[in-house]
N, C-alpha and C. Protein backbone atom coordinates (compact mmCIF):
# COMPACT_ATOMS: atom_id res chain seq x y z
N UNK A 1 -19.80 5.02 -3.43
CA UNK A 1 -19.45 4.41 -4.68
C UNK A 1 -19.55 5.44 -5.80
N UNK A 2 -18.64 5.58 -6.77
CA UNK A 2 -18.92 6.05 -8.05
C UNK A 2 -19.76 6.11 -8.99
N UNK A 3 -20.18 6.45 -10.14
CA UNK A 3 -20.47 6.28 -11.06
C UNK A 3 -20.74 5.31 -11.95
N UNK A 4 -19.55 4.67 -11.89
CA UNK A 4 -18.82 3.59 -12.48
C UNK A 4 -20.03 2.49 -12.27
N UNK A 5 -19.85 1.28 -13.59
CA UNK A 5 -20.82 0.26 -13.75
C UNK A 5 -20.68 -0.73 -12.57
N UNK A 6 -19.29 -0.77 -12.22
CA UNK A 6 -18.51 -1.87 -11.27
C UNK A 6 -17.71 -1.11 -9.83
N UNK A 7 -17.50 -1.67 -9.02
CA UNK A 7 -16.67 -1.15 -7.92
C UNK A 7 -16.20 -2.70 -7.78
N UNK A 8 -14.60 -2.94 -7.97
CA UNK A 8 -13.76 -3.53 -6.91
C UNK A 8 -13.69 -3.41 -5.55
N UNK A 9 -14.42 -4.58 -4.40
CA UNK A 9 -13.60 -4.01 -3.31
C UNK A 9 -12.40 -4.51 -2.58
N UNK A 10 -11.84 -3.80 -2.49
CA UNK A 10 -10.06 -4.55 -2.13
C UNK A 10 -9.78 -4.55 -0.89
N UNK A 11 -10.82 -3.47 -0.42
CA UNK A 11 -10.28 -3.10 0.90
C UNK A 11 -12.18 -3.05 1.90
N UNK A 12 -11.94 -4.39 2.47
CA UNK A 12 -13.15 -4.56 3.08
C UNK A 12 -13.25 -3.22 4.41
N UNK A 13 -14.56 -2.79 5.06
CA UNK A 13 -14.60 -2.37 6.37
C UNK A 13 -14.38 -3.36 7.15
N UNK A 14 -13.06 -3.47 8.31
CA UNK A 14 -13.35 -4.54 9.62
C UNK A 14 -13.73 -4.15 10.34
N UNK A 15 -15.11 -5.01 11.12
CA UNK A 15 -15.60 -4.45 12.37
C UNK A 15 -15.12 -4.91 13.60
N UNK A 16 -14.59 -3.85 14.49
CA UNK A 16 -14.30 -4.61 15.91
C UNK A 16 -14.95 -5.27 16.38
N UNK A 17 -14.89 -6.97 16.95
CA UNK A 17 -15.59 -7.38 17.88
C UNK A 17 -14.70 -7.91 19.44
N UNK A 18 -15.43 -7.91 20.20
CA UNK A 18 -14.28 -8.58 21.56
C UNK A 18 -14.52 -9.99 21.79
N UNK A 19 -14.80 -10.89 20.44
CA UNK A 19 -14.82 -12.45 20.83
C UNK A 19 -14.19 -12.89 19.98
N UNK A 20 -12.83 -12.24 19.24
CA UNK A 20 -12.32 -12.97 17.95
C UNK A 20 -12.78 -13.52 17.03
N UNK A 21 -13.69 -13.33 16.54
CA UNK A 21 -14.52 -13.07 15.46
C UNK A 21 -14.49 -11.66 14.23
N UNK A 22 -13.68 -12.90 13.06
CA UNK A 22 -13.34 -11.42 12.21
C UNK A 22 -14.66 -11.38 11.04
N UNK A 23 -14.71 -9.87 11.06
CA UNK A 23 -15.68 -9.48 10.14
C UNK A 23 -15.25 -8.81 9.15
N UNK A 24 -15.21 -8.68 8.10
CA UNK A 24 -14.73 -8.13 6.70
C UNK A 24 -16.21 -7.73 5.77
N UNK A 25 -16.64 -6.44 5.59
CA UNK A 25 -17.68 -5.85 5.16
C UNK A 25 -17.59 -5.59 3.95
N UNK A 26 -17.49 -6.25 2.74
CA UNK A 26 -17.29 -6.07 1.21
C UNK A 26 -18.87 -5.23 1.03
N UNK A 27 -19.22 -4.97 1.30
CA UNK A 27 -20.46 -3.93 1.01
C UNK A 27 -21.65 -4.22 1.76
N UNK A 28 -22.53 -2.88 2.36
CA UNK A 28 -23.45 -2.96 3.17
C UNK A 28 -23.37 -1.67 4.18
N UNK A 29 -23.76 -1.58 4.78
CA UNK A 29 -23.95 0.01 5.71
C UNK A 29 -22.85 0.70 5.91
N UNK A 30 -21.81 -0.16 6.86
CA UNK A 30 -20.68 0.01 7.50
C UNK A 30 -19.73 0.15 6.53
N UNK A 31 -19.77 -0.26 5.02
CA UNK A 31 -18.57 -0.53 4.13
C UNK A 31 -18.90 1.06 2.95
N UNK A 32 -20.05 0.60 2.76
CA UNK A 32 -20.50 1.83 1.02
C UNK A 32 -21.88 2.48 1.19
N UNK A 33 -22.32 2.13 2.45
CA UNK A 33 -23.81 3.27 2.85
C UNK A 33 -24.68 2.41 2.09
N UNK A 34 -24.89 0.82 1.69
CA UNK A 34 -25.69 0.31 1.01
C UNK A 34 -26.62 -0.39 2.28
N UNK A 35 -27.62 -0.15 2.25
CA UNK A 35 -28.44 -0.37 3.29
C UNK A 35 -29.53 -1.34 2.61
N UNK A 36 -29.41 -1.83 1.54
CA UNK A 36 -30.02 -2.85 1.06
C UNK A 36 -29.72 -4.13 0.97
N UNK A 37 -28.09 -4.58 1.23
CA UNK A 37 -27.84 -5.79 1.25
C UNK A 37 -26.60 -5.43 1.42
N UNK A 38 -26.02 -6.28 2.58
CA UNK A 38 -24.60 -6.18 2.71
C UNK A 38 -23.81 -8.35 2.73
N UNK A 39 -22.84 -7.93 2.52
CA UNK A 39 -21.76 -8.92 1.90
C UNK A 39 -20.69 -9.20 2.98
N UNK A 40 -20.15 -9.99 3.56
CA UNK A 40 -19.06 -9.73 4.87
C UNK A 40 -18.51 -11.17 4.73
N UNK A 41 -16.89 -11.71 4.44
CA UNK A 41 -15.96 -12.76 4.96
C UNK A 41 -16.52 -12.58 6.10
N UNK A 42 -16.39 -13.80 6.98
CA UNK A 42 -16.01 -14.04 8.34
C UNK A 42 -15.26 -15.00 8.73
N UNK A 43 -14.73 -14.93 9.51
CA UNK A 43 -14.10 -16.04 10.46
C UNK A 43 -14.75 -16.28 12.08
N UNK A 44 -15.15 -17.07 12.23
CA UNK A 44 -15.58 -17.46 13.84
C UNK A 44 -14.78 -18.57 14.17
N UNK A 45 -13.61 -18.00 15.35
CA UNK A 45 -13.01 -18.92 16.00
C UNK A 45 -13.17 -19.97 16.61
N UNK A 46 -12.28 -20.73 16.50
CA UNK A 46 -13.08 -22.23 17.52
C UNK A 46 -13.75 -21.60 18.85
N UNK A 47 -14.94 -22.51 19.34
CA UNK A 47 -15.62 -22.03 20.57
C UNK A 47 -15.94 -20.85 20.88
N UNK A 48 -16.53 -20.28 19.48
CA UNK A 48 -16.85 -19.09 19.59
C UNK A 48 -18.16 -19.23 19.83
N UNK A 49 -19.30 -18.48 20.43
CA UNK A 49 -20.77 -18.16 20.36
C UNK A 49 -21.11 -16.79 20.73
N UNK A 50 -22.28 -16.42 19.91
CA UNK A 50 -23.11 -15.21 20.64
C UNK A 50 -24.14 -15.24 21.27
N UNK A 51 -25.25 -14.65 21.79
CA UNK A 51 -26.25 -15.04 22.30
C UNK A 51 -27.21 -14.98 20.90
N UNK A 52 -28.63 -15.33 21.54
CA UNK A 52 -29.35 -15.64 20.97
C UNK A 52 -30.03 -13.90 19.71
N UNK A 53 -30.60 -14.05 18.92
CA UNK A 53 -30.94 -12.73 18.02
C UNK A 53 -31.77 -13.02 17.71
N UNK A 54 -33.00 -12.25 17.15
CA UNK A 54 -34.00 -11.87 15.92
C UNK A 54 -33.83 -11.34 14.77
N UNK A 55 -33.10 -11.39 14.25
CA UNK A 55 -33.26 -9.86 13.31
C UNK A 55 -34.13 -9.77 12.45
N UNK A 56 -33.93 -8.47 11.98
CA UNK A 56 -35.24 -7.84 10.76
C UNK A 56 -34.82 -7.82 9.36
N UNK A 57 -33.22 -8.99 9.02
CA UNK A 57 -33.62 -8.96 7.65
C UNK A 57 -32.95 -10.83 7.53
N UNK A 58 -33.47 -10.91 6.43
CA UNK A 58 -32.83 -12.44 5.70
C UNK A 58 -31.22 -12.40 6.24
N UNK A 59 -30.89 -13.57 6.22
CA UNK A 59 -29.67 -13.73 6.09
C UNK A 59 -29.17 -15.34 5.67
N UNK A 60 -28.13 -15.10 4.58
CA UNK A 60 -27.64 -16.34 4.21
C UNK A 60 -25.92 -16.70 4.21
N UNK A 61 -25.49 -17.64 4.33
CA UNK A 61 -24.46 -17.92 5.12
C UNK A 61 -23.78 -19.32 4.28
N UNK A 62 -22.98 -19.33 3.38
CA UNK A 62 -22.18 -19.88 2.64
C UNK A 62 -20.42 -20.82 3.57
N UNK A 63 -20.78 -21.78 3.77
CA UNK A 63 -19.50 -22.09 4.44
C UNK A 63 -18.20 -22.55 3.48
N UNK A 64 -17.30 -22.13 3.71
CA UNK A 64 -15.84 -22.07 2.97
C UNK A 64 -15.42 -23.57 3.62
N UNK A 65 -15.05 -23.34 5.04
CA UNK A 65 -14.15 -24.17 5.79
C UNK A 65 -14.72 -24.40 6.82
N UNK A 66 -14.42 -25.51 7.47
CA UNK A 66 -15.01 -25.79 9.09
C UNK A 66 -15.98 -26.19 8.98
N UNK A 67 -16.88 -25.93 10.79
CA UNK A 67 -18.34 -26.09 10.33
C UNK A 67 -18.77 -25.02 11.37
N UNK A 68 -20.12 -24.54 11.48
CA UNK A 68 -20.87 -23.45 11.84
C UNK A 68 -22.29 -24.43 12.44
N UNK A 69 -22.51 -24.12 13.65
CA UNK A 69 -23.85 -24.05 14.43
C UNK A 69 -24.88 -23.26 14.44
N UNK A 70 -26.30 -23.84 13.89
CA UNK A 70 -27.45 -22.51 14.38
C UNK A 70 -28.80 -23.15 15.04
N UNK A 71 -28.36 -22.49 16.16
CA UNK A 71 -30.06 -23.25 16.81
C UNK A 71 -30.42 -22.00 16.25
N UNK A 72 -31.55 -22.72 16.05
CA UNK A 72 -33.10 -21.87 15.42
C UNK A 72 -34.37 -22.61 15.75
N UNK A 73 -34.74 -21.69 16.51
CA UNK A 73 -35.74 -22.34 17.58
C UNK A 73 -35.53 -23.48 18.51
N UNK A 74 -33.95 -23.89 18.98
CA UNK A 74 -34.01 -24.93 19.88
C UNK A 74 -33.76 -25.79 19.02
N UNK A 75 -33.71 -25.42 17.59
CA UNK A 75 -33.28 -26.86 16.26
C UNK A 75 -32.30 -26.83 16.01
N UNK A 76 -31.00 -27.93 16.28
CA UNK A 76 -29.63 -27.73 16.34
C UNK A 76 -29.35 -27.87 14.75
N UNK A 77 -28.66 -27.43 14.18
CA UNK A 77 -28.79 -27.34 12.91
C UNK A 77 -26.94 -27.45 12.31
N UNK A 78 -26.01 -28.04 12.28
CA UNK A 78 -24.58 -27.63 11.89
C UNK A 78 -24.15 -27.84 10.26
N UNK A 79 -23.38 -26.73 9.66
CA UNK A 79 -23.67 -26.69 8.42
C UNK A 79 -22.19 -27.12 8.21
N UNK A 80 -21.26 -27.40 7.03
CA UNK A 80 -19.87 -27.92 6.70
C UNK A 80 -19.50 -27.23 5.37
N UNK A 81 -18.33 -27.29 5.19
CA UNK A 81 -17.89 -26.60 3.87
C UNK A 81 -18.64 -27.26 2.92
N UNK A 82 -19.05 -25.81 1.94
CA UNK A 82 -20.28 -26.42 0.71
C UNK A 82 -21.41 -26.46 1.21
N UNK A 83 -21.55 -26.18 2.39
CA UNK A 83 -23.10 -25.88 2.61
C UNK A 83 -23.80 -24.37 3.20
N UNK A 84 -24.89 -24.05 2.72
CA UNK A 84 -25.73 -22.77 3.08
C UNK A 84 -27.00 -22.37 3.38
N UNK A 85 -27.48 -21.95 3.85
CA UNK A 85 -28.37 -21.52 4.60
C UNK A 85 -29.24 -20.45 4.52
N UNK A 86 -30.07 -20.41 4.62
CA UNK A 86 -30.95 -19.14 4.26
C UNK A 86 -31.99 -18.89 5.77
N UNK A 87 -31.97 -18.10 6.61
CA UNK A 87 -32.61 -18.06 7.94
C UNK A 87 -33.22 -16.65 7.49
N UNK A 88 -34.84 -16.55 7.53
CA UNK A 88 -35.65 -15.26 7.25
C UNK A 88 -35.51 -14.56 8.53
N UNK A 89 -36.17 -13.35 8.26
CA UNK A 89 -36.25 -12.25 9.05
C UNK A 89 -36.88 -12.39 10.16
N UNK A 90 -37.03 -12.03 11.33
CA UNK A 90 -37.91 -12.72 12.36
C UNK A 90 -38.12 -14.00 13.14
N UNK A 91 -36.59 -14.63 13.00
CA UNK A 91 -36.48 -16.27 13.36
C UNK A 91 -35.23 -16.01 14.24
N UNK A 92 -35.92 -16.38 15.31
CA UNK A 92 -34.69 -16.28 16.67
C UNK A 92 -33.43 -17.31 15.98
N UNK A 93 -32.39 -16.98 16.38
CA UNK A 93 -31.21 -17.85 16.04
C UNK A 93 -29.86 -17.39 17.16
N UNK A 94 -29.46 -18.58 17.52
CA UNK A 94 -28.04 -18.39 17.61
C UNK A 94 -27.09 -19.25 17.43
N UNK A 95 -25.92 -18.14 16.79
CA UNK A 95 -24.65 -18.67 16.09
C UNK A 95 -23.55 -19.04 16.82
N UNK A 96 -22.92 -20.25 16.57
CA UNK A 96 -21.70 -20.32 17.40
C UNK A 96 -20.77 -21.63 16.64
N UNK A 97 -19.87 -21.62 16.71
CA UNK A 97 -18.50 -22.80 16.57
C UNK A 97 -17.78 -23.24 17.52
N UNK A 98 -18.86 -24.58 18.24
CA UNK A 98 -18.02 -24.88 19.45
C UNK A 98 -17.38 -26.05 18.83
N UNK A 99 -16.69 -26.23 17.34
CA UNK A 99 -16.02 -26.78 17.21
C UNK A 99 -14.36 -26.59 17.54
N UNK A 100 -13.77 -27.74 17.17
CA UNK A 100 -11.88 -27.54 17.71
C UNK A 100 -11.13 -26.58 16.30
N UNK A 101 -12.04 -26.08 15.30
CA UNK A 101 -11.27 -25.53 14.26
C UNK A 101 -12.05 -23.59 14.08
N UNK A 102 -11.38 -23.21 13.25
CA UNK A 102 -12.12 -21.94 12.66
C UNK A 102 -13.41 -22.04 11.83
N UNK A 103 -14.43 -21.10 11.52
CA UNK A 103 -15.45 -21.23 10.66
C UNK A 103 -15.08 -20.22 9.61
N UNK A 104 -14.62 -20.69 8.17
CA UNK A 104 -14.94 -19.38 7.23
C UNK A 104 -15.70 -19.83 6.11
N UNK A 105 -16.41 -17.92 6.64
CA UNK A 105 -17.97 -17.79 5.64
C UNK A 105 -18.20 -16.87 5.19
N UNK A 106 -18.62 -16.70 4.62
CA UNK A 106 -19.31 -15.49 3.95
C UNK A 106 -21.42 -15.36 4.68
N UNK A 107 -21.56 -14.48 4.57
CA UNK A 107 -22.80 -13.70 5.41
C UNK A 107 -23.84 -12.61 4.54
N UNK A 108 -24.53 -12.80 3.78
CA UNK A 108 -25.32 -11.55 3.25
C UNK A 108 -26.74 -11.38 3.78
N UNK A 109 -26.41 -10.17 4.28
CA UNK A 109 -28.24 -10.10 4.94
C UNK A 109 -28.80 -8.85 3.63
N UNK A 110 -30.10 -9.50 3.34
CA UNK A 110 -30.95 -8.51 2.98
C UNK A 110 -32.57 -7.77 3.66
N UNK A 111 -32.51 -7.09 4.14
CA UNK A 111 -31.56 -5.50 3.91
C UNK A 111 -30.85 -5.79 4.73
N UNK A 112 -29.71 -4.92 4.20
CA UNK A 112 -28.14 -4.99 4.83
C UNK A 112 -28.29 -5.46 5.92
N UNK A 113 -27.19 -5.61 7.10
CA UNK A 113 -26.86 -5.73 8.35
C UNK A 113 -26.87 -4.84 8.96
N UNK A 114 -27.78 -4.71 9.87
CA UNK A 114 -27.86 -3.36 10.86
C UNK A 114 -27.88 -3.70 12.33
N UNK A 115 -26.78 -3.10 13.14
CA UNK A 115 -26.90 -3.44 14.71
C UNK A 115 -28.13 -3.02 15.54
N UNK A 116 -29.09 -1.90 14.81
CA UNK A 116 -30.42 -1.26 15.37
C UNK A 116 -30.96 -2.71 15.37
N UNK A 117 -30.84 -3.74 14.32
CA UNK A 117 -32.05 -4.61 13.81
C UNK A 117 -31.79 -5.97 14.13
N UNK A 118 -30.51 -6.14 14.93
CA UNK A 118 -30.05 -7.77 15.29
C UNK A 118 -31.02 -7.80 16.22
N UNK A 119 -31.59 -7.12 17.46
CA UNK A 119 -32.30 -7.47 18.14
C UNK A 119 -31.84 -8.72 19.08
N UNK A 120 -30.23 -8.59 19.64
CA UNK A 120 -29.55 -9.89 20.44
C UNK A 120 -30.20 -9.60 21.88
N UNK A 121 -30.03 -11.20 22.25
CA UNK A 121 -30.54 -10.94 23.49
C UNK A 121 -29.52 -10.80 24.66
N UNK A 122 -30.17 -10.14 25.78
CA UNK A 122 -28.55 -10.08 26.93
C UNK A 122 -28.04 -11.32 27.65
């Protein structure tokens, strides 16, 4: 980033994934080297899931459209457009949309999002 008081970003980082799941990185490691909090659109396709994670920072999760699943701890939890979430650091979770539509959200973990620190399980 510049100097500058402000940065526009126009042009997100996308990260490859192989489950159709789009990621769009408006700032955070992968996007501007900000390792303090990163920002990411997503989309999670219908019947999408990952396995289960830990990670080592906050993360909060704003739904646009659809709806989004999080067991956390075995607590089924499904959130709907207009609703958000705040899951701390150190709280097993896993994410998935085994609904019939798309999920779009937005995602900010603080500190950023780091793949060292998801801590997913196999």
């Amino acid at each position: 980033m510049s100097d500058k008081k402000f940065h526009i970003q126009k042009e997100p980082f996308v990260i490859s994934t192989d489950d159709g799941k789009y990621i769009g990185e408006h700032f955070g490691n992968a996007s501007d080297g900000n390792s303090e909090i990163s920002i990411a659109h997503m989309v999670a396709p219908a019947h999408w899931s990952e396995p289960f994670q830990t990670p080592e920072f906050d993360e909060y999760t704003f739904i646009f459209e659809g709806k989004k699943q999080f067991l956390i701890d075995e607590e089924k939890i499904i959130l709907e457009a207009g609703q958000s979430i705040k899951i701390a650091a150190g709280t097993r979770v896993q994410y998935s949309n085994p609904f019939n539509k798309p999920c779009t959200y937005i995602s900010i973990c603080k500190p950023a999002f780091d793949f060292n620190k998801v801590n997913r399980e196999e």
